[in-house]
PDB file of N, CA and C in Angstrom:
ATOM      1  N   UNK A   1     -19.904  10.393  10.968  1.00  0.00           N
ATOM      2  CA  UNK A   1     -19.014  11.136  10.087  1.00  0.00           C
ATOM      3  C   UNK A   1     -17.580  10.625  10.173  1.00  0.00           C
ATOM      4  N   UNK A   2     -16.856  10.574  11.153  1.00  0.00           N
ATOM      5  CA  UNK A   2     -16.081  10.033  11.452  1.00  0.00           C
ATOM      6  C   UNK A   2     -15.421   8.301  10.820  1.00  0.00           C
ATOM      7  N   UNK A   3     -16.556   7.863  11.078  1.00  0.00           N
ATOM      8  CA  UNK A   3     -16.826   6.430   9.957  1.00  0.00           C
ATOM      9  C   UNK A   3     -16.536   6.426   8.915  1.00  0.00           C
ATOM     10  N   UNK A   4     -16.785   7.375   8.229  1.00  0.00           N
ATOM     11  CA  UNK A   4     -16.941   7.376   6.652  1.00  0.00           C
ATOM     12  C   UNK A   4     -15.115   7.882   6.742  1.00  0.00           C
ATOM     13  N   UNK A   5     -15.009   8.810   7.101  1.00  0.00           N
ATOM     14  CA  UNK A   5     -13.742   9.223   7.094  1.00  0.00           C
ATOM     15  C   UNK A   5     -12.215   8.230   6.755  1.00  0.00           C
ATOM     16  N   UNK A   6     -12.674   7.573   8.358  1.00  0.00           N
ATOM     17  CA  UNK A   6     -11.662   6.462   8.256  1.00  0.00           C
ATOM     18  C   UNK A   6     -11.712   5.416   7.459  1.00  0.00           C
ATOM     19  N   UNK A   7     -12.850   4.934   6.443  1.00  0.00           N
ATOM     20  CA  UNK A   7     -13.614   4.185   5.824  1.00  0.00           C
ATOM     21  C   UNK A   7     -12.810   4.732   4.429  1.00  0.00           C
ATOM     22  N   UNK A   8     -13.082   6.466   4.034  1.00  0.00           N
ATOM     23  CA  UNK A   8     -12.094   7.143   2.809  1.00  0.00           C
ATOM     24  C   UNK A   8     -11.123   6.591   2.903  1.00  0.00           C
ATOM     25  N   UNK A   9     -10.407   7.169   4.001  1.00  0.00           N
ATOM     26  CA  UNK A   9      -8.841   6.772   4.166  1.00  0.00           C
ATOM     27  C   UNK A   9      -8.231   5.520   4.144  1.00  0.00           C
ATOM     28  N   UNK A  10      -8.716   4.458   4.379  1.00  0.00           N
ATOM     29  CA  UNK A  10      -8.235   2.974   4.166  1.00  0.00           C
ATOM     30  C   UNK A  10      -8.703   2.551   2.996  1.00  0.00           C
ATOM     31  N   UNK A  11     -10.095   2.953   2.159  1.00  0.00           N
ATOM     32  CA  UNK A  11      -9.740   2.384   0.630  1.00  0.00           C
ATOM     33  C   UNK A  11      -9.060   3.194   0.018  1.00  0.00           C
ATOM     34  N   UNK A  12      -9.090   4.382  -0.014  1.00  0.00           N
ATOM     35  CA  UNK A  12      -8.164   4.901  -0.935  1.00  0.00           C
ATOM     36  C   UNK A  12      -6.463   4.830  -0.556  1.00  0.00           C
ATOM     37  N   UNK A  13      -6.579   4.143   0.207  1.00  0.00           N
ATOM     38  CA  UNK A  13      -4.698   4.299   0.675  1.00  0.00           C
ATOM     39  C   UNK A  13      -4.233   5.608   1.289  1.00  0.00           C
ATOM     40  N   UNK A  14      -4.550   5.374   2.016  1.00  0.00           N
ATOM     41  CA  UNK A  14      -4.299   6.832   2.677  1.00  0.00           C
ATOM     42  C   UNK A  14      -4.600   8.374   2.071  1.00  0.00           C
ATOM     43  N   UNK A  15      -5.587   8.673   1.183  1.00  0.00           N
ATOM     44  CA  UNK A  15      -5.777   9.400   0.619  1.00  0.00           C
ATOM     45  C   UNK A  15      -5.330   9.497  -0.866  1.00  0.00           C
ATOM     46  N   UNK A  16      -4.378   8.462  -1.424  1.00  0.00           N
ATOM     47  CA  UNK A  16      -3.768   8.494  -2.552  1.00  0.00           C
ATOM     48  C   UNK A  16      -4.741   8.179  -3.348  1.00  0.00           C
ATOM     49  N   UNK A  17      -5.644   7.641  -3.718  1.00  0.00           N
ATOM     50  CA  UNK A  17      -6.592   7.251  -4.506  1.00  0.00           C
ATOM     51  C   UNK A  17      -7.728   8.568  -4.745  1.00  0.00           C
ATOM     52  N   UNK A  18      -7.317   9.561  -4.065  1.00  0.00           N
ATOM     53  CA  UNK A  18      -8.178  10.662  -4.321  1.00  0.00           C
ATOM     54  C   UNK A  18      -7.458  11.621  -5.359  1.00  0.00           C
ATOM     55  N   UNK A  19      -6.237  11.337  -5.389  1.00  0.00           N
ATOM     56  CA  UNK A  19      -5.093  12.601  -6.375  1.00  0.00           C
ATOM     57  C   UNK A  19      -5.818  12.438  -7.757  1.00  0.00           C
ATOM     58  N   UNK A  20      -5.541  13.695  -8.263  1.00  0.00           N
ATOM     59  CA  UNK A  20      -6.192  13.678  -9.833  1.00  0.00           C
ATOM     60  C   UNK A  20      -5.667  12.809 -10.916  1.00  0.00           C
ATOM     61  N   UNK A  21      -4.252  12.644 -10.551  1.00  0.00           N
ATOM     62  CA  UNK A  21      -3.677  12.224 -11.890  1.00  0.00           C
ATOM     63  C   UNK A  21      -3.118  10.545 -11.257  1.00  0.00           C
ATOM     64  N   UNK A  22      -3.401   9.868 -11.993  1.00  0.00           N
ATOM     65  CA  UNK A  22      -2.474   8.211 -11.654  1.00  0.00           C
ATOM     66  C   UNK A  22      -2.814   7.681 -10.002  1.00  0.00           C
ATOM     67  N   UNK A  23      -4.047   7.988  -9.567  1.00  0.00           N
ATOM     68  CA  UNK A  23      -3.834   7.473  -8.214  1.00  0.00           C
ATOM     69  C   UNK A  23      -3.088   5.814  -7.578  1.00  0.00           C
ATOM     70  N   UNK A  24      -3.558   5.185  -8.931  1.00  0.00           N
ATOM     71  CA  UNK A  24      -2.488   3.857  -8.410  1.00  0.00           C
ATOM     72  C   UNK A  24      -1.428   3.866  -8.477  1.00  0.00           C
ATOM     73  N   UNK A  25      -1.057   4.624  -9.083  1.00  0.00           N
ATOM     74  CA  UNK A  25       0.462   5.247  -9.132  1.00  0.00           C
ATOM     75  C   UNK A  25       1.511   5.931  -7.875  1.00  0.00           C
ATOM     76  N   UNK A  26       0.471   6.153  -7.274  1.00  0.00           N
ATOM     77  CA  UNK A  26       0.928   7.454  -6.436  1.00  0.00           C
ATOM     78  C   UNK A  26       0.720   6.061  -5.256  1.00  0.00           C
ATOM     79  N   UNK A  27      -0.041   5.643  -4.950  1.00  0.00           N
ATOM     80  CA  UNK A  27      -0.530   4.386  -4.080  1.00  0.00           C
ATOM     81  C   UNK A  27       0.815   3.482  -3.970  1.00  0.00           C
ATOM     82  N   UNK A  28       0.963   2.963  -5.118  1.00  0.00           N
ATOM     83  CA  UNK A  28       2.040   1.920  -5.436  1.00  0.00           C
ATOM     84  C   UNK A  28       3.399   3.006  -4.687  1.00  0.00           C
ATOM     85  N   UNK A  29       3.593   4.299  -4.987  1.00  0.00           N
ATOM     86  CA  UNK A  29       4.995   4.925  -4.616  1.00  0.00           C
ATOM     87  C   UNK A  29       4.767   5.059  -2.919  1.00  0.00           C
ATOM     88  N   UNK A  30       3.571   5.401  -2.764  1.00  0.00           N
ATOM     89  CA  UNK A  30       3.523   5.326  -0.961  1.00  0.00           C
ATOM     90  C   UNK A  30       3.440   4.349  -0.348  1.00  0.00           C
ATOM     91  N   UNK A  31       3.160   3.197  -0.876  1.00  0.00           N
ATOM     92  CA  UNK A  31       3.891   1.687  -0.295  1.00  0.00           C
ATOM     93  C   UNK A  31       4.974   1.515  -0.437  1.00  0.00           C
ATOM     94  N   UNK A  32       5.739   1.937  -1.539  1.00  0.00           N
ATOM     95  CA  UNK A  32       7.227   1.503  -1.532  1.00  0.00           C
ATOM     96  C   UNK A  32       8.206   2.249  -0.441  1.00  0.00           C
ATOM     97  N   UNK A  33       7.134   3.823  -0.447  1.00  0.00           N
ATOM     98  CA  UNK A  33       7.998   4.750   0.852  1.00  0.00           C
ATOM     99  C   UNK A  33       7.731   4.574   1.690  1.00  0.00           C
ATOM    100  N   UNK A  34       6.569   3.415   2.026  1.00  0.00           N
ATOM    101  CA  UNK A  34       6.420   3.100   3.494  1.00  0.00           C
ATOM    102  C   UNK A  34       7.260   2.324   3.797  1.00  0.00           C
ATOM    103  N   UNK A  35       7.460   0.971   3.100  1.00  0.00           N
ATOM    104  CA  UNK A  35       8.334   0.181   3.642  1.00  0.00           C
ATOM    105  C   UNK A  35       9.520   0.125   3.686  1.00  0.00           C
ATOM    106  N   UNK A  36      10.000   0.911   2.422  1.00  0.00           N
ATOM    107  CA  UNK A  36      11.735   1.664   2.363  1.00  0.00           C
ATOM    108  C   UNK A  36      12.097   2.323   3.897  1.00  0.00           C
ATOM    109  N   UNK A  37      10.572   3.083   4.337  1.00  0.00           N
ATOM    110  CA  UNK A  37      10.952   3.526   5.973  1.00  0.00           C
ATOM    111  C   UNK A  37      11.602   2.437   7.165  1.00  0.00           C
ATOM    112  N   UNK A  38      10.237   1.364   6.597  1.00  0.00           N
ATOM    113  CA  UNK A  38      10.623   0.614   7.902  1.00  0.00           C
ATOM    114  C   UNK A  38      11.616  -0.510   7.633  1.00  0.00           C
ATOM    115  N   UNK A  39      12.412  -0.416   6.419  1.00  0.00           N
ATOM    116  CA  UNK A  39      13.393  -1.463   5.943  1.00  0.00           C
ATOM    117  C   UNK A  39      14.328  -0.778   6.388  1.00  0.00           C
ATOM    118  N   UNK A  40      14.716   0.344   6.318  1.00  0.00           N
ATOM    119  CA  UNK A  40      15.791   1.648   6.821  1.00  0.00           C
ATOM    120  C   UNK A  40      14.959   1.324   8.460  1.00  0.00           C
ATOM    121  N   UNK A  41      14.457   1.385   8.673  1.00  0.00           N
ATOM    122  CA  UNK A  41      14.562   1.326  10.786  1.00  0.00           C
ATOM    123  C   UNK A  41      14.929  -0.295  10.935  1.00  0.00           C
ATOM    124  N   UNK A  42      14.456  -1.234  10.374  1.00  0.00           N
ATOM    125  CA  UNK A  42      14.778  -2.465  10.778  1.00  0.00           C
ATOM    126  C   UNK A  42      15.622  -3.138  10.664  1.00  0.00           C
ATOM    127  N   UNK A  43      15.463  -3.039   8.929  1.00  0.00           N
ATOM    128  CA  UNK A  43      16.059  -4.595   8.224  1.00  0.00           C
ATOM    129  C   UNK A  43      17.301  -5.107   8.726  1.00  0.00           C
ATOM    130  N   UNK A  44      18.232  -4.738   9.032  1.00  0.00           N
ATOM    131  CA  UNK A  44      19.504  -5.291   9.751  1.00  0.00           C
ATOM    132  C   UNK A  44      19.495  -5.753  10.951  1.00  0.00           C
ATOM    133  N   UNK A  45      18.457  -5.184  11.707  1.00  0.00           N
ATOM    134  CA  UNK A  45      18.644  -5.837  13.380  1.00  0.00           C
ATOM    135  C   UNK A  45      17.538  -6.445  13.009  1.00  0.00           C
ATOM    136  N   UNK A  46      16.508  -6.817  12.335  1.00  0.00           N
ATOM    137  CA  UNK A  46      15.090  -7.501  12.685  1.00  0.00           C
ATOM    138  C   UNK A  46      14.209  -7.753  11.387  1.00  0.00           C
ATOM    139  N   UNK A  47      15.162  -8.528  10.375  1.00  0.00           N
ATOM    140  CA  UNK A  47      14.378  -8.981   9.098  1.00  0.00           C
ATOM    141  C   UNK A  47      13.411  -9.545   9.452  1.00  0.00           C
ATOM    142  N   UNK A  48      13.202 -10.192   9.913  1.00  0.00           N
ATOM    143  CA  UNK A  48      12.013 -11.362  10.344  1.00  0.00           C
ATOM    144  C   UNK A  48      10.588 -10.087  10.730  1.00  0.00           C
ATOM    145  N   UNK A  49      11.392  -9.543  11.461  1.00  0.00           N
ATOM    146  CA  UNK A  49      10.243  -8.553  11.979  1.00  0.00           C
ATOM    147  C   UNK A  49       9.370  -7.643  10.413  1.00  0.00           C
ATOM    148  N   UNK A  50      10.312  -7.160  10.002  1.00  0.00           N
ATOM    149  CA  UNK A  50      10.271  -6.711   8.834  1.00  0.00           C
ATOM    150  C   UNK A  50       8.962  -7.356   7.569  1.00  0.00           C
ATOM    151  N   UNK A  51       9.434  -8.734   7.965  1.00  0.00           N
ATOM    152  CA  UNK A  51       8.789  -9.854   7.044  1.00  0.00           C
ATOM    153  C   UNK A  51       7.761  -9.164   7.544  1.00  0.00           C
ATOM    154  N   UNK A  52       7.145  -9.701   8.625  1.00  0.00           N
ATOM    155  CA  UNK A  52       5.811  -9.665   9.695  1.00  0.00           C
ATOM    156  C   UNK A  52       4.747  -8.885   9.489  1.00  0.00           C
ATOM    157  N   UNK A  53       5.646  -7.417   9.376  1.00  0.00           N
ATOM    158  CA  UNK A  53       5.132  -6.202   9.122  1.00  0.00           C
ATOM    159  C   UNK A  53       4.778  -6.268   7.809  1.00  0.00           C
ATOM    160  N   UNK A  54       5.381  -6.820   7.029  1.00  0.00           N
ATOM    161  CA  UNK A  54       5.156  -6.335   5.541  1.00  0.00           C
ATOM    162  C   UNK A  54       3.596  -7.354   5.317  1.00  0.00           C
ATOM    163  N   UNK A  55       3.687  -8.697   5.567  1.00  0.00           N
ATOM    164  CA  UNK A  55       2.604  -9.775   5.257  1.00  0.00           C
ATOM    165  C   UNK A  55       1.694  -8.465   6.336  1.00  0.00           C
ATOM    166  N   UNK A  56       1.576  -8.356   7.618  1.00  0.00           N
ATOM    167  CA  UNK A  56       0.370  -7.455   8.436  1.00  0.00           C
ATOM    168  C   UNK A  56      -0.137  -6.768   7.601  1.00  0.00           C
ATOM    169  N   UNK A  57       0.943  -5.844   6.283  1.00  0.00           N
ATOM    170  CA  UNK A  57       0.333  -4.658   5.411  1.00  0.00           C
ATOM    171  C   UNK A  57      -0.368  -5.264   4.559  1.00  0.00           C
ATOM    172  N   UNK A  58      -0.531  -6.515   4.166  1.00  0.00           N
ATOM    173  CA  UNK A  58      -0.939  -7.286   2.578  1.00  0.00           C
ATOM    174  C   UNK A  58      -1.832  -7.535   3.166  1.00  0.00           C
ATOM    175  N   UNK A  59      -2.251  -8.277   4.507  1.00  0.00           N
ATOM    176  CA  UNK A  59      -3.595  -8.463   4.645  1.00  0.00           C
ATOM    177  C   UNK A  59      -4.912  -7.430   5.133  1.00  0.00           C
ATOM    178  N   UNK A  60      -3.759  -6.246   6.498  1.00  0.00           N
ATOM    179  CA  UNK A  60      -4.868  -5.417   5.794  1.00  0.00           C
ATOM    180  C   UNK A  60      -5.552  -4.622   4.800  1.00  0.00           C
ATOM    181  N   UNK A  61      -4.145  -4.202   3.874  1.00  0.00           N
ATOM    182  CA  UNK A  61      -4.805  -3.019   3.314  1.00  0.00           C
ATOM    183  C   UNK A  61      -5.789  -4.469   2.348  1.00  0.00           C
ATOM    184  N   UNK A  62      -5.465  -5.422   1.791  1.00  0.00           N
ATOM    185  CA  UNK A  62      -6.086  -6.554   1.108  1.00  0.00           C
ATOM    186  C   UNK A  62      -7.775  -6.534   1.586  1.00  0.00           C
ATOM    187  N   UNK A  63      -7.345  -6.907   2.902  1.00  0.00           N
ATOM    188  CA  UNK A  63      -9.385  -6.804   3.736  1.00  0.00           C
ATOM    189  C   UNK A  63      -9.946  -5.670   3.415  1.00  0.00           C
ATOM    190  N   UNK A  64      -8.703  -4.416   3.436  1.00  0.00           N
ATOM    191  CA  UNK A  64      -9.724  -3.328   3.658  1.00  0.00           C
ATOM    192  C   UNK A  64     -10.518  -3.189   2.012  1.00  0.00           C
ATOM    193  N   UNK A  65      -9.584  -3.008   1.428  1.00  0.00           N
ATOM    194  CA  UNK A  65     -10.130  -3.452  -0.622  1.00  0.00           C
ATOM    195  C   UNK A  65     -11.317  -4.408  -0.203  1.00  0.00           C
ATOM    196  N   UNK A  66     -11.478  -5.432   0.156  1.00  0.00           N
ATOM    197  CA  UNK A  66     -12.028  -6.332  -0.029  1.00  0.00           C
ATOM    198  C   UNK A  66     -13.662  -5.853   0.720  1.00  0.00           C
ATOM    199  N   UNK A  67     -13.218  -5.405   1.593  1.00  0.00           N
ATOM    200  CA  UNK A  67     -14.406  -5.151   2.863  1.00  0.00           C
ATOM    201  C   UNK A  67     -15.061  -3.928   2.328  1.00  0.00           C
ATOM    202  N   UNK A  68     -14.355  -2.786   1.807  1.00  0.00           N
ATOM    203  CA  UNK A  68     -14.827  -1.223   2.030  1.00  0.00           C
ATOM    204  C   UNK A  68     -14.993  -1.121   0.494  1.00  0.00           C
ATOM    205  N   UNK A  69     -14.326  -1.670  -0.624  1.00  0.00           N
ATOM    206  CA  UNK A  69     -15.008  -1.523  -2.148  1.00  0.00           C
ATOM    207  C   UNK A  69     -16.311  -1.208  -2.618  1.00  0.00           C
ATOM    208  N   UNK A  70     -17.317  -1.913  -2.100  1.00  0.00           N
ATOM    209  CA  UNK A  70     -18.842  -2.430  -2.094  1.00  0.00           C
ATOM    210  C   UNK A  70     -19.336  -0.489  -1.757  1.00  0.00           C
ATOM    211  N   UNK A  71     -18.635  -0.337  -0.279  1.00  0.00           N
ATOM    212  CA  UNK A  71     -18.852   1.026   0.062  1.00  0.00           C
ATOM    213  C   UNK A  71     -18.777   2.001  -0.573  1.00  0.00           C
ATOM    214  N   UNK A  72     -17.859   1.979  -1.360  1.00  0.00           N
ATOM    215  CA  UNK A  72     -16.825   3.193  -2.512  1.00  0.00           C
ATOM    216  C   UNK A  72     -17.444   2.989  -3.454  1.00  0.00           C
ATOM    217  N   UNK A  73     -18.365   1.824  -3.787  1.00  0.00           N
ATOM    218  CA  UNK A  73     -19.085   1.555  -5.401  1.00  0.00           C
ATOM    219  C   UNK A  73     -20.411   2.354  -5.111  1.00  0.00           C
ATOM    220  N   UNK A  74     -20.763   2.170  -4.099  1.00  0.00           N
ATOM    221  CA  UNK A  74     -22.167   2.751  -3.779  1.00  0.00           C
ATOM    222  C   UNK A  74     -22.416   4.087  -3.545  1.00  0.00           C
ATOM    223  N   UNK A  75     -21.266   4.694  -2.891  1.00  0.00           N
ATOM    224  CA  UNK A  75     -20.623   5.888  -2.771  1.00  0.00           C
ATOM    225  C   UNK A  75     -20.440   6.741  -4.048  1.00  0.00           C
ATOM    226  N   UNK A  76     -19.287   5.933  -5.033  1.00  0.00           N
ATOM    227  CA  UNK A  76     -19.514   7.153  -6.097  1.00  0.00           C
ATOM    228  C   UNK A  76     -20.478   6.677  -7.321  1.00  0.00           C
ATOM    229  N   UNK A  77     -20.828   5.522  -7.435  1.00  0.00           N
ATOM    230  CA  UNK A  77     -21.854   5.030  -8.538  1.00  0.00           C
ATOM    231  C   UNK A  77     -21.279   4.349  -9.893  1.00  0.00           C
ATOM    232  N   UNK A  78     -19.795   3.807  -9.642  1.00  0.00           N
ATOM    233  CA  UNK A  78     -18.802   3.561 -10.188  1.00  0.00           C
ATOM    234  C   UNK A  78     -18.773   2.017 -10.012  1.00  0.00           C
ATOM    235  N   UNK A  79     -18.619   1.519 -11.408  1.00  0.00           N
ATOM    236  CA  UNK A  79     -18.604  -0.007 -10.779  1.00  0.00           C
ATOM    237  C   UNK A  79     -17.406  -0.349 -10.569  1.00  0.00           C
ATOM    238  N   UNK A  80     -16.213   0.340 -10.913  1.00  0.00           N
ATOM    239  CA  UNK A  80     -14.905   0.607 -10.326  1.00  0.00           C
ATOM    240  C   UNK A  80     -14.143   1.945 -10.468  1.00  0.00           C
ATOM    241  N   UNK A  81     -14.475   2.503  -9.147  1.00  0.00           N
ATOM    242  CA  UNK A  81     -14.170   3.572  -8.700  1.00  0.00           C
ATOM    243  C   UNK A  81     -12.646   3.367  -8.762  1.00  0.00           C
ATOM    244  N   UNK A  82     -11.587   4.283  -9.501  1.00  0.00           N
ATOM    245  CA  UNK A  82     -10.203   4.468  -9.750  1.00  0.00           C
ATOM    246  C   UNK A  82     -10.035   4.772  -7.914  1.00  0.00           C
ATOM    247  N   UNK A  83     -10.874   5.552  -7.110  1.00  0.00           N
ATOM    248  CA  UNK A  83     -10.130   5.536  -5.919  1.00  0.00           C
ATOM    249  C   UNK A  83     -10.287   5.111  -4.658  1.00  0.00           C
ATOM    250  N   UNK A  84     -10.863   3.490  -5.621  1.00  0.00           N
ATOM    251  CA  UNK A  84     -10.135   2.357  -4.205  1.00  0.00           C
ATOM    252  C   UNK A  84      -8.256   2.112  -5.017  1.00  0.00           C
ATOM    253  N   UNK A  85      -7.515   2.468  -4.099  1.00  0.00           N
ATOM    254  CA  UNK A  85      -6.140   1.965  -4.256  1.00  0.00           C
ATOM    255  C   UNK A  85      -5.316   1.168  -3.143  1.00  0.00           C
ATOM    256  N   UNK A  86      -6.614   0.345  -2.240  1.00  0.00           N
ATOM    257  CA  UNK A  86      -6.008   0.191  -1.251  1.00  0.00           C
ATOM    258  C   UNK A  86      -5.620  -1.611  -1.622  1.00  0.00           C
ATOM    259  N   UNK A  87      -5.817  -2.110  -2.987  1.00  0.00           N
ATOM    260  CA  UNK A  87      -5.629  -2.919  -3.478  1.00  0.00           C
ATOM    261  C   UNK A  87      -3.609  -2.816  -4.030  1.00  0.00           C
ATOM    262  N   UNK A  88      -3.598  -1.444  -4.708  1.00  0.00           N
ATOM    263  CA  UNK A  88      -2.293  -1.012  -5.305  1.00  0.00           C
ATOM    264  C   UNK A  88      -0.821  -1.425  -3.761  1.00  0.00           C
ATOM    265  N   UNK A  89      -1.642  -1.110  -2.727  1.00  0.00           N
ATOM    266  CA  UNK A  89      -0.866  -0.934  -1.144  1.00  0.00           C
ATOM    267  C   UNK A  89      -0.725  -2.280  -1.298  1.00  0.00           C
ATOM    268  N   UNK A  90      -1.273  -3.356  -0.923  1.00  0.00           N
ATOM    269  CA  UNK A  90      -1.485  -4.889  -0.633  1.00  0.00           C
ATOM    270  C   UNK A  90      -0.619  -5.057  -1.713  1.00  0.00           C
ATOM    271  N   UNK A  91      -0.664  -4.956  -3.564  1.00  0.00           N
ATOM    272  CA  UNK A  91       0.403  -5.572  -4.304  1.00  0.00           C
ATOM    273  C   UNK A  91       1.583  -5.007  -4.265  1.00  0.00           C
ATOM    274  N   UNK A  92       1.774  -3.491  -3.748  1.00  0.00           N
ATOM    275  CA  UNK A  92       3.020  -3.131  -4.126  1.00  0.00           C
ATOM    276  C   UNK A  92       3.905  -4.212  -2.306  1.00  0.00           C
ATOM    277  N   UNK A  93       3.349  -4.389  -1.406  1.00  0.00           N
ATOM    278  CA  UNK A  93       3.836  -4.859  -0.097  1.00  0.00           C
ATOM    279  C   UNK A  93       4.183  -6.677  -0.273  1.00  0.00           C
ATOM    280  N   UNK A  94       2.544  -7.044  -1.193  1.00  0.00           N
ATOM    281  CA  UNK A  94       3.192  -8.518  -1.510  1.00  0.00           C
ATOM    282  C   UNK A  94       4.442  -8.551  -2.166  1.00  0.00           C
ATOM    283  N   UNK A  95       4.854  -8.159  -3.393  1.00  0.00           N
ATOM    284  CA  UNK A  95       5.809  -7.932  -3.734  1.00  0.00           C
ATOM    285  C   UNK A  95       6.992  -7.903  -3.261  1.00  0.00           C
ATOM    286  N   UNK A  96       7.085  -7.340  -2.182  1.00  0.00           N
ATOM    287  CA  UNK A  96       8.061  -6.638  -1.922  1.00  0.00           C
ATOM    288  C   UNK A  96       8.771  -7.972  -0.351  1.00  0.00           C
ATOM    289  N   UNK A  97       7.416  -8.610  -0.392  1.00  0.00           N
ATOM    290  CA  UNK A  97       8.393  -9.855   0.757  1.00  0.00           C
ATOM    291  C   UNK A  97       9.377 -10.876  -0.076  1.00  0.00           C
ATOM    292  N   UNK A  98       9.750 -10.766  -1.286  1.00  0.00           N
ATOM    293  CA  UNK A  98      10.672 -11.627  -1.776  1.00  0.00           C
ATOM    294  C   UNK A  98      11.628 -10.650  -2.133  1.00  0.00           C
ATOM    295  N   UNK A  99      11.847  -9.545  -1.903  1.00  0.00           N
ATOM    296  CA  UNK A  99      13.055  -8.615  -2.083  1.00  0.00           C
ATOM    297  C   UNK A  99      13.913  -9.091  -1.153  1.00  0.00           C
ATOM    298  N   UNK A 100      14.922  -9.071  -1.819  1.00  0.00           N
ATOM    299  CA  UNK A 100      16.332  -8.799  -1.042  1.00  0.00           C
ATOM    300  C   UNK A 100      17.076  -7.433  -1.717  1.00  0.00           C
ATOM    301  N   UNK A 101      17.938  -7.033  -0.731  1.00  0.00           N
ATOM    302  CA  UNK A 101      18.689  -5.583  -1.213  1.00  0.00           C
ATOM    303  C   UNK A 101      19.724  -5.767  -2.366  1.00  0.00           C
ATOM    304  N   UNK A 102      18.926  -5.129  -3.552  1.00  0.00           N
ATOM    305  CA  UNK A 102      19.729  -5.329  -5.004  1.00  0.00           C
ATOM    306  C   UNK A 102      20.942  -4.350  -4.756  1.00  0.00           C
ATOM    307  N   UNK A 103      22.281  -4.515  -4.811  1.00  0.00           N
ATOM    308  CA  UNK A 103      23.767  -4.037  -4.872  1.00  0.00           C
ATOM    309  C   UNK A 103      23.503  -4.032  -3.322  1.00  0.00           C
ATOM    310  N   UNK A 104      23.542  -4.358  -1.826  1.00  0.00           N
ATOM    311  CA  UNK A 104      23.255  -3.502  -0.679  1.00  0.00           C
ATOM    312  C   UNK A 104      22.611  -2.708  -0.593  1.00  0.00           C
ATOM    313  N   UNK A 105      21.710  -2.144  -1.427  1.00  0.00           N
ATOM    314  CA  UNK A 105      21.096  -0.824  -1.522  1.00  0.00           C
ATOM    315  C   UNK A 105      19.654  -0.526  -1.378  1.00  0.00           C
ATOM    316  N   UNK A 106      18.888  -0.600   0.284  1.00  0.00           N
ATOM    317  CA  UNK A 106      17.292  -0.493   0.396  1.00  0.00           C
ATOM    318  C   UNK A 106      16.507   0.374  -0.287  1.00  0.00           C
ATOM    319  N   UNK A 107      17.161   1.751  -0.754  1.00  0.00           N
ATOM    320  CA  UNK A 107      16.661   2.704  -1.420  1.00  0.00           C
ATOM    321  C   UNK A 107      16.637   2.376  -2.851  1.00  0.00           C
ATOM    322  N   UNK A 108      17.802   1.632  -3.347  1.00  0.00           N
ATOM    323  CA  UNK A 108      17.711   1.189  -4.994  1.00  0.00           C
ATOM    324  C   UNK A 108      16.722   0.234  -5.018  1.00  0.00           C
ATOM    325  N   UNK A 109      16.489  -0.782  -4.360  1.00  0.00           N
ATOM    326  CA  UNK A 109      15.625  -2.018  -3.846  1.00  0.00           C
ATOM    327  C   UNK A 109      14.153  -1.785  -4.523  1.00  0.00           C
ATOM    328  N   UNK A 110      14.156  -0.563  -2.896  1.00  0.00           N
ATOM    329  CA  UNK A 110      12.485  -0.443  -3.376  1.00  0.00           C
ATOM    330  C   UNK A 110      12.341   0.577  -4.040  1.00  0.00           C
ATOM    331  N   UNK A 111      13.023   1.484  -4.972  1.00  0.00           N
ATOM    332  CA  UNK A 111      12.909   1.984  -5.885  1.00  0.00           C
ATOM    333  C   UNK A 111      12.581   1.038  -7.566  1.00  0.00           C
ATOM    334  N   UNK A 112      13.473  -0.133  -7.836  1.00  0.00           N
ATOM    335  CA  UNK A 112      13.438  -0.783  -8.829  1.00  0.00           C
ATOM    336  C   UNK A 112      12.244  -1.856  -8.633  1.00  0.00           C
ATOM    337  N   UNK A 113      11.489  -2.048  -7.246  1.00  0.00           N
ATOM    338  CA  UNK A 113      10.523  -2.959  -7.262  1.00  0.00           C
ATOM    339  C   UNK A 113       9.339  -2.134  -7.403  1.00  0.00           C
ATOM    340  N   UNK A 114       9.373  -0.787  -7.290  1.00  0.00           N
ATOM    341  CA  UNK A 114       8.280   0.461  -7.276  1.00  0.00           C
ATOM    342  C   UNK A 114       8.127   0.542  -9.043  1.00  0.00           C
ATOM    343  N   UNK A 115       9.441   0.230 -10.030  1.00  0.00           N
ATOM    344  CA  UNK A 115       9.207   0.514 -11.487  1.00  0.00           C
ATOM    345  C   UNK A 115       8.474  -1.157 -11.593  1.00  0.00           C
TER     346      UNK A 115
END
C-alpha cells in the first residue's frame, strides 16, 4: 500500500495532478514555488549549488514520468492519464536553469518563467 502511495505522489507531482481543474497548471506553479524557495535560500551564496539542485529536479521528476507512467496508464485505463504531471515538474525546472533574475527580482523571475 504504501508503494502505490509514493508511486501516486511522484507521478502526479506531489499530488498536483490529482486537482480537478488544470492539473498541469497547478504542477507547473508548484515547481516554480519550489524553486523560487530554494533560489530565495541560496542563489546568492551558492548559484552553482542551485544549478545542481535544479538539473537533480529534471532528472528525477523526468525518470519518475518516465518509469511510473506505464503504472498510471494501467491504473486508470487512460492512454494519457491528465494526472501524470510529473513531466509538467521536469519542464517547468528545465526551464528554469537558464534564468537569470529579470530586474534583480527572484520572485518576478520565476513568476514570468511560470507564464
Amino acid at each position: 500500500m504504501k508503494s502505490a502511495w509514493v508511486k501516486l505522489c511522484l507521478v502526479t507531482g506531489f499530488g498536483s495532478g490529482l486537482l480537478p481543474f488544470a492539473p498541469g497548471t497547478w504542477a507547473s506553479a508548484l515547481a516554480a514555488g519550489l524553486w523560487l524557495a530554494a533560489a530565495m535560500a541560496m542563489h546568492a551564496s551558492h548559484p552553482l549549488l542551485l544549478q545542481f539542485l535544479t538539473v537533480g529536479g529534471v532528472v528525477l521528476a523526468g525518470a519518475a514520468c518516465v518509469a511510473l507512467s506505464p503504472w498510471m496508464i494501467r491504473r486508470t485505463g487512460q492512454a494519457d492519464p491528465g494526472q501524470v504531471t510529473a513531466d509538467e515538474l521536469a519542464g517547468q525546472w528545465l526551464a528554469m536553469l537558464w534564468v537569470q533574475p529579470f530586474l534583480g527580482s527572484l520572485p518576478l523571475t520565476a513568476a514570468v518563467q511560470f507564464v
